[in-house]
Each structure stands twice: as structure tokens, then as C-alpha cells.
C-alpha atoms as a PDB file:
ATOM      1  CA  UNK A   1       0.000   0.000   0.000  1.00  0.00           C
ATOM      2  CA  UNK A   2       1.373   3.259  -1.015  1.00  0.00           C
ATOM      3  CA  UNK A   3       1.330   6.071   1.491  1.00  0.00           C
ATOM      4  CA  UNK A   4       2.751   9.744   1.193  1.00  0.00           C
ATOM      5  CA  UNK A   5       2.985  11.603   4.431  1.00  0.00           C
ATOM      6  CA  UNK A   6       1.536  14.672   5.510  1.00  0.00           C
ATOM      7  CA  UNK A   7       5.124  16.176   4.416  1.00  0.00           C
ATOM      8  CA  UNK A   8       5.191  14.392   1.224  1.00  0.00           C
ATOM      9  CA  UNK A   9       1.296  15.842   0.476  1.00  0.00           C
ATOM     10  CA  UNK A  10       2.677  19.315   1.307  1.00  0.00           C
ATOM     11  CA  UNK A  11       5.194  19.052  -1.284  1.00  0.00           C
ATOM     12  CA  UNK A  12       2.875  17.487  -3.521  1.00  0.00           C
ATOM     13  CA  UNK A  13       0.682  20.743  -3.272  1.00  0.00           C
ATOM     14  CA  UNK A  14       3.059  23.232  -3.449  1.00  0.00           C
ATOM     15  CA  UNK A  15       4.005  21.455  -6.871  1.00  0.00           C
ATOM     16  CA  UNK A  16       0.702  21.415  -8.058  1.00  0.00           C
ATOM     17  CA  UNK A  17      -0.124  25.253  -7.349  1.00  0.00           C
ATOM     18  CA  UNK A  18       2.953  26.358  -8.666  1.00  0.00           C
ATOM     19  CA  UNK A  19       2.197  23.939 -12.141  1.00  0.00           C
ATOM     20  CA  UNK A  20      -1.176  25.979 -11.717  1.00  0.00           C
ATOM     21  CA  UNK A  21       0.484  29.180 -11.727  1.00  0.00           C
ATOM     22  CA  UNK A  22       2.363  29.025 -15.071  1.00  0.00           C
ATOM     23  CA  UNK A  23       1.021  30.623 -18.312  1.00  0.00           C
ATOM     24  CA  UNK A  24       1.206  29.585 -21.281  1.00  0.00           C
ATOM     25  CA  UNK A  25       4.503  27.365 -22.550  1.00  0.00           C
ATOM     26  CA  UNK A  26       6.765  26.967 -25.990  1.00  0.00           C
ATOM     27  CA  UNK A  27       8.963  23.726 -25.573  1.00  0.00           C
ATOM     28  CA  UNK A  28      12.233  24.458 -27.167  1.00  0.00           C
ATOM     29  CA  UNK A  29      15.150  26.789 -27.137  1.00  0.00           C
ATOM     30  CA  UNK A  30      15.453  30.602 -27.822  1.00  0.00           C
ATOM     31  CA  UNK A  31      18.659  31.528 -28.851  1.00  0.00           C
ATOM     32  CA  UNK A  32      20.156  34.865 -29.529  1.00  0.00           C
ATOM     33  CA  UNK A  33      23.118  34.959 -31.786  1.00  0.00           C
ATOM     34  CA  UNK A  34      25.832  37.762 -33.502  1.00  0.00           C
ATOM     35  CA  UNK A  35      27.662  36.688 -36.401  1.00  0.00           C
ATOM     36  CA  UNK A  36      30.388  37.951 -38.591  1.00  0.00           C
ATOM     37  CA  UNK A  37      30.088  38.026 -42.610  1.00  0.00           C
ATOM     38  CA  UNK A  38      32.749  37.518 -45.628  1.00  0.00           C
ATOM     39  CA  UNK A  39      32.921  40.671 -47.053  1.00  0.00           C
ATOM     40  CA  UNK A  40      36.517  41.642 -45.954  1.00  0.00           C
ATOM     41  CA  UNK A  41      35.865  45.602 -45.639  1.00  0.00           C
ATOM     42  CA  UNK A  42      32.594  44.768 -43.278  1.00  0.00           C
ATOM     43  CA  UNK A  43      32.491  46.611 -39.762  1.00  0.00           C
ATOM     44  CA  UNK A  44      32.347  43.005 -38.635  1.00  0.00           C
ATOM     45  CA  UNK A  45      35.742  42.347 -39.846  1.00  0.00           C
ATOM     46  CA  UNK A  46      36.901  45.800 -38.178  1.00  0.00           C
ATOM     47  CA  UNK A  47      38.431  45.884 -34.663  1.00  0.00           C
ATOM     48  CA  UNK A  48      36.935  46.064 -32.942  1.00  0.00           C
ATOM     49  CA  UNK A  49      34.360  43.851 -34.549  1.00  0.00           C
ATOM     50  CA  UNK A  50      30.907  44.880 -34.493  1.00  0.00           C
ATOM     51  CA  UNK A  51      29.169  41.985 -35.209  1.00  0.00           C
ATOM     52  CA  UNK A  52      25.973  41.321 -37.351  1.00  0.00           C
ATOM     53  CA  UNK A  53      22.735  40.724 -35.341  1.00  0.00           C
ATOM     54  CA  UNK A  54      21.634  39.633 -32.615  1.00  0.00           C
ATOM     55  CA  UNK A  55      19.206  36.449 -34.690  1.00  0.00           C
ATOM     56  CA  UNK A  56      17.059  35.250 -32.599  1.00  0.00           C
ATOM     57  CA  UNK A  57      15.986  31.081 -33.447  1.00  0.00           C
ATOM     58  CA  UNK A  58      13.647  28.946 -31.672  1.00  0.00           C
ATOM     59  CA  UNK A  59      14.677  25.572 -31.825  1.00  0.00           C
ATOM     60  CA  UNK A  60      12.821  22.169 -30.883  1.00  0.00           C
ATOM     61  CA  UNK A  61      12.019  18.561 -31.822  1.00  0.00           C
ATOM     62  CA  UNK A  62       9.130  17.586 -33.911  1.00  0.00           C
ATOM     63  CA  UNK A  63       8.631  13.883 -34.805  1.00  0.00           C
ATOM     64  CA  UNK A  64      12.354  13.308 -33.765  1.00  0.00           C
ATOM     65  CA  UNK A  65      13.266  16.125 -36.360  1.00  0.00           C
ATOM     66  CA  UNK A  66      14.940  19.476 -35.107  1.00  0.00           C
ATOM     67  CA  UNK A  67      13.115  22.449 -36.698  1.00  0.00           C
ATOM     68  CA  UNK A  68      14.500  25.769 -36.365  1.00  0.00           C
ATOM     69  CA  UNK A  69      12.523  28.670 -36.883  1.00  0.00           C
ATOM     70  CA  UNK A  70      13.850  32.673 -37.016  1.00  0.00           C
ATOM     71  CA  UNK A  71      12.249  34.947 -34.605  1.00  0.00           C
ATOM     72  CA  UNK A  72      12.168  38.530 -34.932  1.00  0.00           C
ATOM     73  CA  UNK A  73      13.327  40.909 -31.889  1.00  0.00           C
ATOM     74  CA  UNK A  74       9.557  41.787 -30.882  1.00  0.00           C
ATOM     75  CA  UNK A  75       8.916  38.118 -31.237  1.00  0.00           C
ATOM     76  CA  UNK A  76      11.656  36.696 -29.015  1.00  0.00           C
ATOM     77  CA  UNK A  77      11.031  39.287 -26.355  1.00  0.00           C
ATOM     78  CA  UNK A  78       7.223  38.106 -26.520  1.00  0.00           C
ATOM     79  CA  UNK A  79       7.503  34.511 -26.369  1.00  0.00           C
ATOM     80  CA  UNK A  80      10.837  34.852 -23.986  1.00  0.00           C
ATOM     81  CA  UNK A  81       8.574  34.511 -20.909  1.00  0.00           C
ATOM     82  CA  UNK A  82       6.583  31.083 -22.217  1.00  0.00           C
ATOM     83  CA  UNK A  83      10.147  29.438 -23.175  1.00  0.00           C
ATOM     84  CA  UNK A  84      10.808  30.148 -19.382  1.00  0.00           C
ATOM     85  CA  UNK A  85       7.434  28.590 -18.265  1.00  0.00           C
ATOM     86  CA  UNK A  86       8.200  25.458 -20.189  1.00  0.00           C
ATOM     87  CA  UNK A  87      11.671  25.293 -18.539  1.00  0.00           C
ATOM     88  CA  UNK A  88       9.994  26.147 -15.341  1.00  0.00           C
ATOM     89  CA  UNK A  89       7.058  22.998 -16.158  1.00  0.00           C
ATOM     90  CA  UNK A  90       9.984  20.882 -17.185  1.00  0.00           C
ATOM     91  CA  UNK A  91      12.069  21.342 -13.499  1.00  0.00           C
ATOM     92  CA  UNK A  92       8.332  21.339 -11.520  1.00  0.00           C
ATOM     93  CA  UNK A  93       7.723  17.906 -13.361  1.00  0.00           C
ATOM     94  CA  UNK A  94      11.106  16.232 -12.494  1.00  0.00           C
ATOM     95  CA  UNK A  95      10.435  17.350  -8.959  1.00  0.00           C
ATOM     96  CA  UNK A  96       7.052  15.474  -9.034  1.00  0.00           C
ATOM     97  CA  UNK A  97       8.566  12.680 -10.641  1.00  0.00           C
ATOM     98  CA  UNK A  98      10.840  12.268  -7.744  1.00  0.00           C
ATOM     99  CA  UNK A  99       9.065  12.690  -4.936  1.00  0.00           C
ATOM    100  CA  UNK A 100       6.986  10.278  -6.198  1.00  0.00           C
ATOM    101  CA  UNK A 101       9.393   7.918  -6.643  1.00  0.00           C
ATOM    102  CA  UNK A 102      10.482   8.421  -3.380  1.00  0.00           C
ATOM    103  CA  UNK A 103       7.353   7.171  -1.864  1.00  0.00           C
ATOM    104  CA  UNK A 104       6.557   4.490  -4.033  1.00  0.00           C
ATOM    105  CA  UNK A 105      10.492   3.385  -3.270  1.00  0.00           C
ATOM    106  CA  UNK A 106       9.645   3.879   0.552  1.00  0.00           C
ATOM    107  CA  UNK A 107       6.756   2.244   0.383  1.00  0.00           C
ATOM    108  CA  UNK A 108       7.839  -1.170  -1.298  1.00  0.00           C
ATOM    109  CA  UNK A 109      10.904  -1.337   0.543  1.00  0.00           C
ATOM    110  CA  UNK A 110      12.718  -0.589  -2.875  1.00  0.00           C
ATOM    111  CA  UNK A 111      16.622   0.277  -2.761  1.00  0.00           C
ATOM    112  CA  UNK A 112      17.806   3.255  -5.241  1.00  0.00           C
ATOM    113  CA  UNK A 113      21.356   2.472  -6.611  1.00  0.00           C
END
């Protein structure tokens, strides 16, 4: 018979209202990028350099495929906050996933290696 403690149901609400909290999510990475070009007389071939950018991407995995897609400034800052809710859901869900390992583990006598 599994049973979670009063502790371990405290944790397991906390988790749950701060899942409940989170807007909405983009799974995937924003990146933000500078690069430098081949046309020798370019500023970005000066020195200092000044680079070429920033490019903003959002990359993820569809069907076991990586798809890239270019973001524009407005767009990165815009989405920035659901690609941090998703990384946010992502940590929240591990945490869930191990305390409730912890009690099934507890409560079958199980030994973690």
C-alpha cells in the first residue's frame, strides 16, 4: 500500500499550485546569436568587430526532427517569458517525478542504486 505523508502531500501541493500558476509554454530553445560576414571591408571584420545581429531562433524537436525557426526581436522578447514557463514545467515535473518515486520506493521497501 502506497502512502505519502503529511510532508510528502505538502510538497505534492506546493508542486501542483505552482504547475497551476504558469502561463502559457513553448517547448524548445530561444537563442540569440551575432555573427560575422565575408565581405573583408565589413564593420564586422573591423576591430573592434561589431558583429551582425543579434538572430534570434527557436529551436525544438518535432517527430524526432529538429526544426529551427527565425524569430524577430519583438517576437523573441514576446515569447521569452513562455520558453521560461516550459523550462519552469519541465524542473516542476522532475520534482514530481521524484518525490513520487520516493514514496513508491519507501513504500515497497525498494533500494535506489
Amino acid at each position: 500500500m502506497t502512502t505519502a505523508t503529511e510532508h510528502d502531500q505538502q510538497q505534492l501541493t506546493a508542486l501542483t499550485e505552482q504547475i497551476a500558476q504558469l502561463g502559457f509554454c513553448l517547448p524548445g530553445t530561444l537563442t540569440k546569436r551575432h555573427t560575422r560576414c565575408s565581405s573583408p571591408g565589413c564593420r564586422c571584420r573591423q576591430d573592434p568587430p561589431v558583429l551582425h545581429g543579434p538572430y534570434h531562433s527557436w529551436t525544438r524537436k518535432i517527430a524526432g526532427k529538429t526544426v529551427t525557426r527565425s524569430l524577430t526581436a519583438d517576437q523573441a522578447r514576446r515569447y521569452e517569458p513562455w520558453f521560461a514557463n516550459a523550462r519552469q514545467l519541465r524542473a516542476l515535473s522532475a520534482q514530481l517525478e521524484a518525490l513520487s518515486l520516493q514514496i513508491a520506493s519507501r513504500a515497497e521497501g525498494w533500494v535506489e542504486k
